[in-house]
N, C-alpha and C. Protein backbone atom coordinates (compact mmCIF):
# COMPACT_ATOMS: atom_id res chain seq x y z
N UNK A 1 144.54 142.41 98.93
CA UNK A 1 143.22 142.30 99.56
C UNK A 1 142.94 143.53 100.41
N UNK A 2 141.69 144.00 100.72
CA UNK A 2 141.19 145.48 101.18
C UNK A 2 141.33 144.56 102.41
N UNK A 3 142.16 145.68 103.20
CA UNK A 3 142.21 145.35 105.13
C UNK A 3 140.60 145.71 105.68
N UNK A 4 140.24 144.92 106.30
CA UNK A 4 138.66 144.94 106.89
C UNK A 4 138.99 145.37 108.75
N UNK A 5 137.65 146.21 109.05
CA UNK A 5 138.00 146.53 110.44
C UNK A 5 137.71 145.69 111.36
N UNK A 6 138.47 145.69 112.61
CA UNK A 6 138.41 144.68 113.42
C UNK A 6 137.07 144.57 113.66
N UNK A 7 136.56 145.69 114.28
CA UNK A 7 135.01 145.34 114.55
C UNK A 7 134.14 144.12 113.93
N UNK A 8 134.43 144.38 112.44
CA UNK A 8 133.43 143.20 112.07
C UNK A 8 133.35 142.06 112.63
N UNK A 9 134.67 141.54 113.38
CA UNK A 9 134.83 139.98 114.27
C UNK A 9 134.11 140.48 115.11
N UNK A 10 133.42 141.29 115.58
CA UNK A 10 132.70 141.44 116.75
C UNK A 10 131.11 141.64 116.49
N UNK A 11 130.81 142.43 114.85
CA UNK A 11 129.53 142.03 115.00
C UNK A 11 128.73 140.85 113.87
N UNK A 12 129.48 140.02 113.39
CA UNK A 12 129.88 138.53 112.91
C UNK A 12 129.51 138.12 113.87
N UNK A 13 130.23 138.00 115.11
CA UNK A 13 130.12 136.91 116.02
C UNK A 13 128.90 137.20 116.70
N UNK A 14 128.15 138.41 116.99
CA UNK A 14 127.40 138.30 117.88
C UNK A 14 125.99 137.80 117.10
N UNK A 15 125.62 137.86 116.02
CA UNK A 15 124.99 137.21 115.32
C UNK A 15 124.16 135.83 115.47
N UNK A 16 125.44 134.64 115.70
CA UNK A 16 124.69 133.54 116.29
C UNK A 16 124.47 133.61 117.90
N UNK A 17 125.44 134.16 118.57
CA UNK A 17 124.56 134.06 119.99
C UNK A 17 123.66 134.87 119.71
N UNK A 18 123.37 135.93 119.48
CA UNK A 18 121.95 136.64 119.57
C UNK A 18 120.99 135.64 118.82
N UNK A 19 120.92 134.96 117.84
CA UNK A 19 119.94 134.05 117.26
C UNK A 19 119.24 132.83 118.38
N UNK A 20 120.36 132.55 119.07
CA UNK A 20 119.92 131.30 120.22
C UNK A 20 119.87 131.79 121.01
N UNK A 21 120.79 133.10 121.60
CA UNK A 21 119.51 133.60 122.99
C UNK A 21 118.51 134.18 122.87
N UNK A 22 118.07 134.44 121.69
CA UNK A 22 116.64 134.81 121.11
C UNK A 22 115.69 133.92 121.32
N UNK A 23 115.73 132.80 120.84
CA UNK A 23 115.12 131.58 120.77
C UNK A 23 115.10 130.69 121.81
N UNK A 24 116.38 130.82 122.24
CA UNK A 24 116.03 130.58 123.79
C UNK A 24 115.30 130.79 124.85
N UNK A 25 115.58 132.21 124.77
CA UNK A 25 114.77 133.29 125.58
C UNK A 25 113.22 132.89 124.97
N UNK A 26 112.89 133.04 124.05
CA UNK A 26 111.85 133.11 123.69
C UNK A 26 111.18 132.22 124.39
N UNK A 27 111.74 130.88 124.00
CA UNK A 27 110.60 129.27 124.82
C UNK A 27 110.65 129.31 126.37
N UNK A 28 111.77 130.25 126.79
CA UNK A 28 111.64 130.01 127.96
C UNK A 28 110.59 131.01 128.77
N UNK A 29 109.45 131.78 127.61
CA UNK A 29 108.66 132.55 128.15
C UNK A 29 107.32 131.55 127.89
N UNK A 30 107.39 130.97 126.68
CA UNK A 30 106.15 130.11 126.24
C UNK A 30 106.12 128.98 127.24
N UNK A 31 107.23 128.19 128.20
CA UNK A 31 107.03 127.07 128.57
C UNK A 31 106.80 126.02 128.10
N UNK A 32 106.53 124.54 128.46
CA UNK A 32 106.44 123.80 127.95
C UNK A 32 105.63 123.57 126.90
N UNK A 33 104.56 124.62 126.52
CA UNK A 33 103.83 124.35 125.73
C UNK A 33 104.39 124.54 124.46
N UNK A 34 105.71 125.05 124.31
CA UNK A 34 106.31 125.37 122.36
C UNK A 34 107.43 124.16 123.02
N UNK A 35 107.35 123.42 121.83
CA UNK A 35 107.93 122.11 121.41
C UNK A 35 109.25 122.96 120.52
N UNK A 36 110.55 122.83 120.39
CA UNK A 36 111.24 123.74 119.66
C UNK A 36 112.22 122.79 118.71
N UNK A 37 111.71 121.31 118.81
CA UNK A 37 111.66 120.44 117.84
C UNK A 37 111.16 120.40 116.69
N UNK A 38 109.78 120.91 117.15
CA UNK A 38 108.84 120.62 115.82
C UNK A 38 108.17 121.91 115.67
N UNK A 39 108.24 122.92 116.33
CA UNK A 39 107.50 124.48 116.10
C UNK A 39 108.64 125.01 115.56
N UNK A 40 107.94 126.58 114.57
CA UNK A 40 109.46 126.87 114.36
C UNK A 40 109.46 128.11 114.91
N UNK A 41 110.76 128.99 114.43
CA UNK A 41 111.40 130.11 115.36
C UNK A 41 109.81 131.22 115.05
N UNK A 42 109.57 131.39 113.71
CA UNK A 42 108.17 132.04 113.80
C UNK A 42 107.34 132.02 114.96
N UNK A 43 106.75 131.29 115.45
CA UNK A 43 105.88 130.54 116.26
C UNK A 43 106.28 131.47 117.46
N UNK A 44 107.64 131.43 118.06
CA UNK A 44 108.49 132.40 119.44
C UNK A 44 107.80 134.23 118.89
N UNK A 45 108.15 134.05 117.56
CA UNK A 45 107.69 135.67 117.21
C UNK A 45 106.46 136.05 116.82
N UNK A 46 105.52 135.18 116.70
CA UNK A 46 104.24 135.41 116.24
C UNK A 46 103.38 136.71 117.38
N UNK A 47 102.49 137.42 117.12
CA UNK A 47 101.72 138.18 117.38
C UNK A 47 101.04 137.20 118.68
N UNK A 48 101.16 137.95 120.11
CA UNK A 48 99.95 137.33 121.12
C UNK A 48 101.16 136.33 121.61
N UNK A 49 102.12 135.72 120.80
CA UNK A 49 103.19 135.27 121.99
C UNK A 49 103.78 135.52 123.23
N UNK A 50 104.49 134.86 124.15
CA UNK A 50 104.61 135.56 126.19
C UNK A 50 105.81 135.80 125.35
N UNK A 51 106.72 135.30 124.22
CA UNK A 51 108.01 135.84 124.50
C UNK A 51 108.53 136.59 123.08
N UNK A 52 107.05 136.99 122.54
CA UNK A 52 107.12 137.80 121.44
C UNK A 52 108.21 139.03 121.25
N UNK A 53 108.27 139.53 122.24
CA UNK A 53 109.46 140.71 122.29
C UNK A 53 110.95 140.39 122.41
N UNK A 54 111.16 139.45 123.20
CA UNK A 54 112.63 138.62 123.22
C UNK A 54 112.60 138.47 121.65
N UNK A 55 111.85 137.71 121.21
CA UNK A 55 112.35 137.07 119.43
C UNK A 55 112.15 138.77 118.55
N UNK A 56 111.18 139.16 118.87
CA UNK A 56 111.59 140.56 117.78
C UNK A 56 113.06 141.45 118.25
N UNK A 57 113.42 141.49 119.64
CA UNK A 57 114.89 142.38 119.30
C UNK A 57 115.69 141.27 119.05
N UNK A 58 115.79 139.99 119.38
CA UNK A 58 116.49 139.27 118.63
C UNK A 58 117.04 139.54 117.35
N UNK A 59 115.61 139.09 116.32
CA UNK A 59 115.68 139.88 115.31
C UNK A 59 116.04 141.03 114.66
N UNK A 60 116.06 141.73 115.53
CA UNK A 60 115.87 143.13 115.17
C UNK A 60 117.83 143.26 115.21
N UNK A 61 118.08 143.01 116.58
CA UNK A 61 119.92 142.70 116.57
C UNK A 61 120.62 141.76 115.52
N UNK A 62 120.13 141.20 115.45
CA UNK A 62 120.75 140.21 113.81
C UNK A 62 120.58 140.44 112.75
N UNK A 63 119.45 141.46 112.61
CA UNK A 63 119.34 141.90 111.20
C UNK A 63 120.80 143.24 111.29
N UNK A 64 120.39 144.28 112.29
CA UNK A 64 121.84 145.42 112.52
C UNK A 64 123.22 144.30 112.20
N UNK A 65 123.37 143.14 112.67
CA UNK A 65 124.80 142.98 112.76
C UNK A 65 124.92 142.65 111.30
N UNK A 66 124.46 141.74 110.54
CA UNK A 66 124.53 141.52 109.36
C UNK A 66 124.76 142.44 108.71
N UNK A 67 123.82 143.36 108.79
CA UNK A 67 124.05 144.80 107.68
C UNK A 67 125.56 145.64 108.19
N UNK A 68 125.84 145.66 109.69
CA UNK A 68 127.05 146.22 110.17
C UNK A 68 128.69 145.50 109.51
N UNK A 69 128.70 143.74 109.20
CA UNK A 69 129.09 142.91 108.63
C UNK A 69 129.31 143.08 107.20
N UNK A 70 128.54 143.33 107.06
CA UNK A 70 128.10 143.80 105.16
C UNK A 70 128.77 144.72 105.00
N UNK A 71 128.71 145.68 105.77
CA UNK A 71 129.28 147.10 105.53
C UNK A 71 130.63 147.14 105.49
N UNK A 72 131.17 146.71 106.50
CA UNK A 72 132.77 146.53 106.77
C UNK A 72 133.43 145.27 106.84
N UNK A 73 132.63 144.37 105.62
CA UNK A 73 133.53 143.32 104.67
C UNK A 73 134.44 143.30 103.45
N UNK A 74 135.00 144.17 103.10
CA UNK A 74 135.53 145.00 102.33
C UNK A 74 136.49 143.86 101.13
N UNK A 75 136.45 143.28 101.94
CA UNK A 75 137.11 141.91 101.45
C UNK A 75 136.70 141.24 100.15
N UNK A 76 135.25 141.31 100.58
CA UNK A 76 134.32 140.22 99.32
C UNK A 76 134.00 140.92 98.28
N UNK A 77 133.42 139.92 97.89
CA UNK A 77 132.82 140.79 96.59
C UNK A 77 131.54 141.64 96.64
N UNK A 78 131.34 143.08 96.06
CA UNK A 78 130.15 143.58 96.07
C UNK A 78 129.17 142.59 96.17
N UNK A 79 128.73 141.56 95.00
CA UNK A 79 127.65 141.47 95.46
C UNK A 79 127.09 140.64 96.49
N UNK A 80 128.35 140.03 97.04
CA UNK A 80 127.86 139.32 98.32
C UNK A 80 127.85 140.02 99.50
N UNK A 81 128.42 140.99 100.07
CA UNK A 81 128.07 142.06 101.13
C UNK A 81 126.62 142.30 101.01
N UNK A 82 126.09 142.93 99.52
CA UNK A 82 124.56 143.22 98.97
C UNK A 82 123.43 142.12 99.80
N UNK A 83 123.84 141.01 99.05
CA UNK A 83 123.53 139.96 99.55
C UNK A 83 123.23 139.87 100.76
N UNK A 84 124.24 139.57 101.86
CA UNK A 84 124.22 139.81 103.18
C UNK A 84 123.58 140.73 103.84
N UNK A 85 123.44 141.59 103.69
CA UNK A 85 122.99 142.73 103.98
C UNK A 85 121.49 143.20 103.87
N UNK A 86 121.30 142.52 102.55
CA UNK A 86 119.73 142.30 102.19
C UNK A 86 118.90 141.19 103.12
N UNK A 87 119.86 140.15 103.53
CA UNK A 87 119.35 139.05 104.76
C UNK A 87 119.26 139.69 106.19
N UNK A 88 120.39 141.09 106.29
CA UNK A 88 119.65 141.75 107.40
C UNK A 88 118.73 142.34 107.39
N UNK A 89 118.38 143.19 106.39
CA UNK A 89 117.24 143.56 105.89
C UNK A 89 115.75 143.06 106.44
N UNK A 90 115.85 141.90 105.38
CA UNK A 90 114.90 140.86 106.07
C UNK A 90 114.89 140.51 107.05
N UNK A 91 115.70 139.70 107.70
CA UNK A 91 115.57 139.87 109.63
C UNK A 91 114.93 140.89 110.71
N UNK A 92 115.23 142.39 109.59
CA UNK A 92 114.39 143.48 110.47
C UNK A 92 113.09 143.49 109.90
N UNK A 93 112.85 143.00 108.95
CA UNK A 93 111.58 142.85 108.28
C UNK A 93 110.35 142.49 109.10
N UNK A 94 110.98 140.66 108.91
CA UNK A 94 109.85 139.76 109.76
C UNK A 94 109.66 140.25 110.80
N UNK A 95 110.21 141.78 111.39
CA UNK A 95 109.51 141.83 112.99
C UNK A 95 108.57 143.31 112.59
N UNK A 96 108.78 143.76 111.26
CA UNK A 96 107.37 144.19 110.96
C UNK A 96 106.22 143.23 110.40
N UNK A 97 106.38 142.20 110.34
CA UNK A 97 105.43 141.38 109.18
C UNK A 97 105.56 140.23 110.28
N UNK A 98 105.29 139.99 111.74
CA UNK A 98 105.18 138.35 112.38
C UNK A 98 104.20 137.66 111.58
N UNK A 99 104.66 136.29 112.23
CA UNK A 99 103.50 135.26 111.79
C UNK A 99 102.08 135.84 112.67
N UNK A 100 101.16 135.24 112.44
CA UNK A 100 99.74 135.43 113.10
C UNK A 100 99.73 134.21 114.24
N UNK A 101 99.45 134.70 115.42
CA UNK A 101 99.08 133.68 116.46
C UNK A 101 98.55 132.31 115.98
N UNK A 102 98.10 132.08 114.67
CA UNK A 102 97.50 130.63 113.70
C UNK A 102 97.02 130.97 112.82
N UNK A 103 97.57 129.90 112.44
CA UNK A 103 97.38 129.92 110.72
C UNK A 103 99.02 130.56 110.17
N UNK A 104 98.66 130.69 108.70
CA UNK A 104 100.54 130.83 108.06
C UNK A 104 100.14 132.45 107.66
N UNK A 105 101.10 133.52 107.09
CA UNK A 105 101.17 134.49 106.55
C UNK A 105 101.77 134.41 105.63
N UNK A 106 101.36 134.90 104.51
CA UNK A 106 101.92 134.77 102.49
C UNK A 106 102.97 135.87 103.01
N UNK A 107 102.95 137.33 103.45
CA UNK A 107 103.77 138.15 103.67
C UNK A 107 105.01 137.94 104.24
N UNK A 108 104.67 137.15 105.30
CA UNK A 108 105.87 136.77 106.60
C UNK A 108 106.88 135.54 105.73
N UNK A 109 105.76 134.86 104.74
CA UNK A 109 106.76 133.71 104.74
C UNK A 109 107.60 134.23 103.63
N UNK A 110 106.97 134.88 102.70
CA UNK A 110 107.58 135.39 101.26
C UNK A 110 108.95 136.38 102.15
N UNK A 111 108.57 137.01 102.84
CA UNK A 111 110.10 138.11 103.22
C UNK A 111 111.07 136.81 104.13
N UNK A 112 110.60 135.66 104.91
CA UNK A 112 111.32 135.18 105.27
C UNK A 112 112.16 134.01 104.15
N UNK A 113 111.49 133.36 102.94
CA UNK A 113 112.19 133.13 101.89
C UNK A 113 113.44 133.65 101.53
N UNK A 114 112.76 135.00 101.00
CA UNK A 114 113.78 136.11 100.50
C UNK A 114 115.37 136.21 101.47
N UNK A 115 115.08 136.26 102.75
CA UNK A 115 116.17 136.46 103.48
C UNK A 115 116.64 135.07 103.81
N UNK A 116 116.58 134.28 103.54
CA UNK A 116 116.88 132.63 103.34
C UNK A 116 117.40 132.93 102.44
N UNK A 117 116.69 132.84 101.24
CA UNK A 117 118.03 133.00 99.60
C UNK A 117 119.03 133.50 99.72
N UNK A 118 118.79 134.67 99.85
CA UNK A 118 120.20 135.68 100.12
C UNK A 118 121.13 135.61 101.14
N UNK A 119 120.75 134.85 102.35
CA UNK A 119 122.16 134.40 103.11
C UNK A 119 122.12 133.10 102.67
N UNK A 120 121.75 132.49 101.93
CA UNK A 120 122.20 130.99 101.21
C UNK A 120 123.18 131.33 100.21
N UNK A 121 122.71 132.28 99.03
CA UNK A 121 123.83 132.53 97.96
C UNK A 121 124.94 133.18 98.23
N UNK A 122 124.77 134.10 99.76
CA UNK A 122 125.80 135.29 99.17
C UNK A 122 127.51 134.85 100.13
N UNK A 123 127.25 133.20 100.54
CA UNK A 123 128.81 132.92 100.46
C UNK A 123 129.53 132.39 98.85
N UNK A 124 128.81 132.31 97.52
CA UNK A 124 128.82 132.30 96.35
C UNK A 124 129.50 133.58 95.51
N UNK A 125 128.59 134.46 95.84
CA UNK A 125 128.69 135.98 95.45
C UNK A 125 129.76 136.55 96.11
N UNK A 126 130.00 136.53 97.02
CA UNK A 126 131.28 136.94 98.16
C UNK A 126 132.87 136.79 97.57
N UNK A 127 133.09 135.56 96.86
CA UNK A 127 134.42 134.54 96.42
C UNK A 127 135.43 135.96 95.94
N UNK A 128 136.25 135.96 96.08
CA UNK A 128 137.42 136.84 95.92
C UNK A 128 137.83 135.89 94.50
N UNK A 129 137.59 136.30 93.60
CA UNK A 129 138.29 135.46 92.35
C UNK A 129 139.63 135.71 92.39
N UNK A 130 140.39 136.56 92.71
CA UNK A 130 141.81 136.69 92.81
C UNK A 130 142.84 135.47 93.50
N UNK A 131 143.73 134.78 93.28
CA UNK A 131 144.51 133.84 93.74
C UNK A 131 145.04 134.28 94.81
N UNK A 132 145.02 133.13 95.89
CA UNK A 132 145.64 133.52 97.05
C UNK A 132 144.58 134.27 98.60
N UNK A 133 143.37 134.10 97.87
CA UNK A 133 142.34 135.22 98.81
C UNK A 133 142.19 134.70 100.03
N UNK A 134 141.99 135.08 101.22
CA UNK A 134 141.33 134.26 102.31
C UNK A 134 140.56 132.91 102.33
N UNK A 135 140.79 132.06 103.14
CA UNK A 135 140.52 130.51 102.29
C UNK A 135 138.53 130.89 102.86
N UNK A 136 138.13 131.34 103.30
CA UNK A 136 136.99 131.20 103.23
C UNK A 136 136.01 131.93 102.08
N UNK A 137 136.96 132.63 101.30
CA UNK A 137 136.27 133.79 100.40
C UNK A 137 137.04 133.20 98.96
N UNK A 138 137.29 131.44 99.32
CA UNK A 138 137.87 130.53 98.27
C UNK A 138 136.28 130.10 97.19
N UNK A 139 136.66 129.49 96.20
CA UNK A 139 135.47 129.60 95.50
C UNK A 139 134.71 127.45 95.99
N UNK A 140 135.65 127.14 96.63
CA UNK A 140 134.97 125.81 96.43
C UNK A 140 134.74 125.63 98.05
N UNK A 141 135.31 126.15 99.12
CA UNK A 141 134.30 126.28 100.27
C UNK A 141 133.07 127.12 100.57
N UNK A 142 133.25 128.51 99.42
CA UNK A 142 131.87 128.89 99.02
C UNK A 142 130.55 127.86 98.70
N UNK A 143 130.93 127.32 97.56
CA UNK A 143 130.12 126.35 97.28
C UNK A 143 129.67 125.72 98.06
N UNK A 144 130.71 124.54 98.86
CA UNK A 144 130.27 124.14 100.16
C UNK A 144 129.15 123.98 101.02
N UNK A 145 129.74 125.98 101.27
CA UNK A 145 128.85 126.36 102.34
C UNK A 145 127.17 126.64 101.96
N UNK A 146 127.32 127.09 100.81
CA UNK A 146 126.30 127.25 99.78
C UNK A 146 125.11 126.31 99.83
N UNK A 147 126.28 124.84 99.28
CA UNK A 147 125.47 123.60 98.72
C UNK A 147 124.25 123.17 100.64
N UNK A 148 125.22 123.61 101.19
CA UNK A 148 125.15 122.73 102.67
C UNK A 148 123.52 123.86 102.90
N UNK A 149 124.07 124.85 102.79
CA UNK A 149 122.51 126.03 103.12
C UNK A 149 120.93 125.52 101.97
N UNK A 150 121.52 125.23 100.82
CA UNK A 150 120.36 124.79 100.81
C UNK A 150 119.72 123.62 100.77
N UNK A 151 120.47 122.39 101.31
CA UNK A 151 120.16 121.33 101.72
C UNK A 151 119.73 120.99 102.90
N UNK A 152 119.77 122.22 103.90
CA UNK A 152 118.98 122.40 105.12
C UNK A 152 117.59 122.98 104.92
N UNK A 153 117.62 123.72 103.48
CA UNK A 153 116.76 124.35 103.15
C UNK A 153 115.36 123.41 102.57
N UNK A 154 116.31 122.54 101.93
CA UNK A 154 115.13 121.15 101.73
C UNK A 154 114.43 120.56 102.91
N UNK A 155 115.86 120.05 104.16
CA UNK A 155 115.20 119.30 105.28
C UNK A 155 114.30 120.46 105.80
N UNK A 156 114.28 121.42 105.77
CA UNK A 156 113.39 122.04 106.26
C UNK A 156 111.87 121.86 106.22
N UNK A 157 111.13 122.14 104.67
CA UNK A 157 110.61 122.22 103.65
C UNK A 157 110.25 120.61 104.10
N UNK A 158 110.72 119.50 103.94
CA UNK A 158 110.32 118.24 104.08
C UNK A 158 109.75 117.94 105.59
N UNK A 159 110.60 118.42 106.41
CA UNK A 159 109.67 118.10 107.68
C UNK A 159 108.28 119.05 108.21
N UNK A 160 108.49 120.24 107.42
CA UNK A 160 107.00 120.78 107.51
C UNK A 160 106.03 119.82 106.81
N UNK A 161 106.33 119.57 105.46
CA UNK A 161 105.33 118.76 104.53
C UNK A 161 104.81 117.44 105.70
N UNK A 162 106.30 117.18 106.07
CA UNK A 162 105.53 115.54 107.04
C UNK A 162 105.33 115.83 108.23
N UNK A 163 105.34 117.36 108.66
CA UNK A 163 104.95 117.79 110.01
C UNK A 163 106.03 116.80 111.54
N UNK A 164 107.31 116.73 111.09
CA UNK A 164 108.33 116.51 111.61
C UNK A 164 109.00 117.54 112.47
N UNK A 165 110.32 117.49 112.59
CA UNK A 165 111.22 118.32 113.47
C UNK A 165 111.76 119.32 112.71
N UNK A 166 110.76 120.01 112.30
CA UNK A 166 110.39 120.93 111.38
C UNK A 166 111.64 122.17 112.49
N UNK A 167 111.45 122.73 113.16
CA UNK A 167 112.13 123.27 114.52
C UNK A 167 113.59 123.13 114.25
N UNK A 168 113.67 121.64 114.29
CA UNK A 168 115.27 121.03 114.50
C UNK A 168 115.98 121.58 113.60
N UNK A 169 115.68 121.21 112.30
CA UNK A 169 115.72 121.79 110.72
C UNK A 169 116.17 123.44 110.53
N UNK A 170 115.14 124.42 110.98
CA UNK A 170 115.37 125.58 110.76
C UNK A 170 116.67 125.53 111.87
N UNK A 171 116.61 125.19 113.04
CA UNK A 171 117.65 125.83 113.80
C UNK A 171 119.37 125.35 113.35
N UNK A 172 118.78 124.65 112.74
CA UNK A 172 120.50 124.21 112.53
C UNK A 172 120.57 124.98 111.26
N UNK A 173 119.69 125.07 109.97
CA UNK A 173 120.45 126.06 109.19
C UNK A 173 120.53 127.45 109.25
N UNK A 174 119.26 128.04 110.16
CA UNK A 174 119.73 129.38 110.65
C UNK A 174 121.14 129.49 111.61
N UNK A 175 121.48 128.75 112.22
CA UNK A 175 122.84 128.52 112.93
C UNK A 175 123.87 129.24 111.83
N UNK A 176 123.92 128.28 110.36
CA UNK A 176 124.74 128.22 109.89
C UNK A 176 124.91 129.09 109.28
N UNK A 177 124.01 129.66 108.80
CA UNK A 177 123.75 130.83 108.15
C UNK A 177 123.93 132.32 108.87
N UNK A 178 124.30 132.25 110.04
CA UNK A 178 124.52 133.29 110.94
C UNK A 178 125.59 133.14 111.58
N UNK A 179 126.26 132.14 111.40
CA UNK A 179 127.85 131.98 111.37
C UNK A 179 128.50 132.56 110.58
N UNK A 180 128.26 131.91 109.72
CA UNK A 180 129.18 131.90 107.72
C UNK A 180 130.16 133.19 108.35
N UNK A 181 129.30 134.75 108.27
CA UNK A 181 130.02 135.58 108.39
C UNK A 181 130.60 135.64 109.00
N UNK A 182 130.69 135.40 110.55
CA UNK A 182 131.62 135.09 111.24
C UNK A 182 133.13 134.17 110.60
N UNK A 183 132.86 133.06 110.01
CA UNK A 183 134.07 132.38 109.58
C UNK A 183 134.98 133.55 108.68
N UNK A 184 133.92 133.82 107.62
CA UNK A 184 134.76 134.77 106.79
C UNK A 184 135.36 136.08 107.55
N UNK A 185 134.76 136.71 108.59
CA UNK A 185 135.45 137.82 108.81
C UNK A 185 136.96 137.24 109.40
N UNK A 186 137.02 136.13 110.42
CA UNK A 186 137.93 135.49 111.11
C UNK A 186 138.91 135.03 110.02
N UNK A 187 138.58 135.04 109.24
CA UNK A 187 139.06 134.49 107.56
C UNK A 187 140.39 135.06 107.18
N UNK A 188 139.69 136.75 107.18
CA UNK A 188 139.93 137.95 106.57
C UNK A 188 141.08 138.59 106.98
N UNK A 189 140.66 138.62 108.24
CA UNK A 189 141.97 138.96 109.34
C UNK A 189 143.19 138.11 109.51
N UNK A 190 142.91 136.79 109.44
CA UNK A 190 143.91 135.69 109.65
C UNK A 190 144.66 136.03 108.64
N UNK A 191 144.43 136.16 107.18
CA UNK A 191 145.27 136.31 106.09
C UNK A 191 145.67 137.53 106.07
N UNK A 192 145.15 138.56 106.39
CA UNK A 192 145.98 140.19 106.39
C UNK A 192 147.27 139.89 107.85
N UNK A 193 147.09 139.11 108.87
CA UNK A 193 148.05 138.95 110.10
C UNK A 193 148.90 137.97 109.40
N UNK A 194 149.04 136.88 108.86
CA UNK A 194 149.76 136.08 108.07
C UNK A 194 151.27 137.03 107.52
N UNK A 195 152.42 136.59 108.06
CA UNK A 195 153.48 137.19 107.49
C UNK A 195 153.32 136.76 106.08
N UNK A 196 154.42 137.40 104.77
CA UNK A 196 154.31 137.13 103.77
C UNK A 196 155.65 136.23 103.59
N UNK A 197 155.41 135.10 102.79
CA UNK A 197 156.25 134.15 102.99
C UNK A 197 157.57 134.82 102.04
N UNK A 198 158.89 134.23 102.77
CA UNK A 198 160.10 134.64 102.13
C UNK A 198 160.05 133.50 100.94
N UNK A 199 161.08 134.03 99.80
CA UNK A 199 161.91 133.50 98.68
C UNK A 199 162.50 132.39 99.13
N UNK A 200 162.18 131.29 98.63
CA UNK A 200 163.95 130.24 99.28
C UNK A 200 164.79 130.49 98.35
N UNK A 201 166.05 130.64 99.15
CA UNK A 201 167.05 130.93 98.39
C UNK A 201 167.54 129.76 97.47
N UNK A 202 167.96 129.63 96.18
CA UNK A 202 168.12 128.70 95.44
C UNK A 202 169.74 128.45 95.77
């Protein structure tokens, strides 16, 4: 397995705290008036927002770590770094393309799709087919993690339709989705520090 640099545990991890002190930060400029149940993280970044700038470097820092992640995952497979990396992409995107103070944007939502797919598939794309790989870069906790991303991706999608906790929804699978890398880099390292097991003697 390709030895990966330590750093990446460092910009893996900062990933999800920067996502929730983003969002944090953010409502705590809007006040009581953003519901963060049922509004979603758009809404913190939209154009004419009080805490519009908190959610764009948010953004703007989670899209860098991803792509920094991507870069020095050396571990996975090409095309899941690609993958990853393309979801930072998009993260720096949506803070050229916000939502509009009301109403929806075809632009904003189509690039925020896009960067949804691609950190949904690319713990799939990532899998080390080789025996023995880091158990997170295994092919059936891929899946897993996979199956689990886009089944948040539904609850999502369903509580907008019924105008629910539409909020609740995105935040827990953007959570997860801004973890993942984190697990795998922590993954990566654990198995390169792992002594190599001795022969028993017969």
């Amino acid at each position: 397995m390709r030895v990966i640099p330590r750093w990446v545990l460092f910009s893996s991890g900062c990933a999800p705290v920067l996502l929730i002190g983003g969002w944090s930060g953010a409502a705590l400029f809007e006040g009581p008036a953003y519901d963060p149940a049922t509004q979603t993280i758009s809404v913190l970044g939209a154009h004419g927002a009080s805490g519009y700038w908190v959610m764009t470097v948010a953004f703007l820092a989670l899209g860098a770590c991803h792509l920094l992640t991507a870069w020095g995952l050396r571990a996975a497979a090409t095309a899941g770094r690609v993958a990853l990396g393309g979801g930072g992409v998009a993260a720096l995107a949506v803070t050229l393309l916000p939502a509009p103070s009301s109403g929806g944007s075809l632009r904003h939502g189509a690039v925020a799709v896009v960067g949804y797919t691609l950190l949904a598939v690319w713990p799939v794309l990532a899998v080390d087919v080789r025996a023995g790989g880091p158990w997170a870069l295994r092919l059936a906790p891929a899946i897993m993690v996979s199956v689990l991303m886009g089944a948040g991706g539904a609850w999502f999608l369903f509580e907008m339709h019924r105008h629910g906790n539409a909020g609740v929804a995105e935040r827990v699978v953007t959570f997860l989705q801004s973890l993942w890398p984190f697990v795998v880099a922590a993954s990566c390292l654990r198995h390169v520090g792992r002594p190599a097991r001795r022969p028993v003697p017969e």
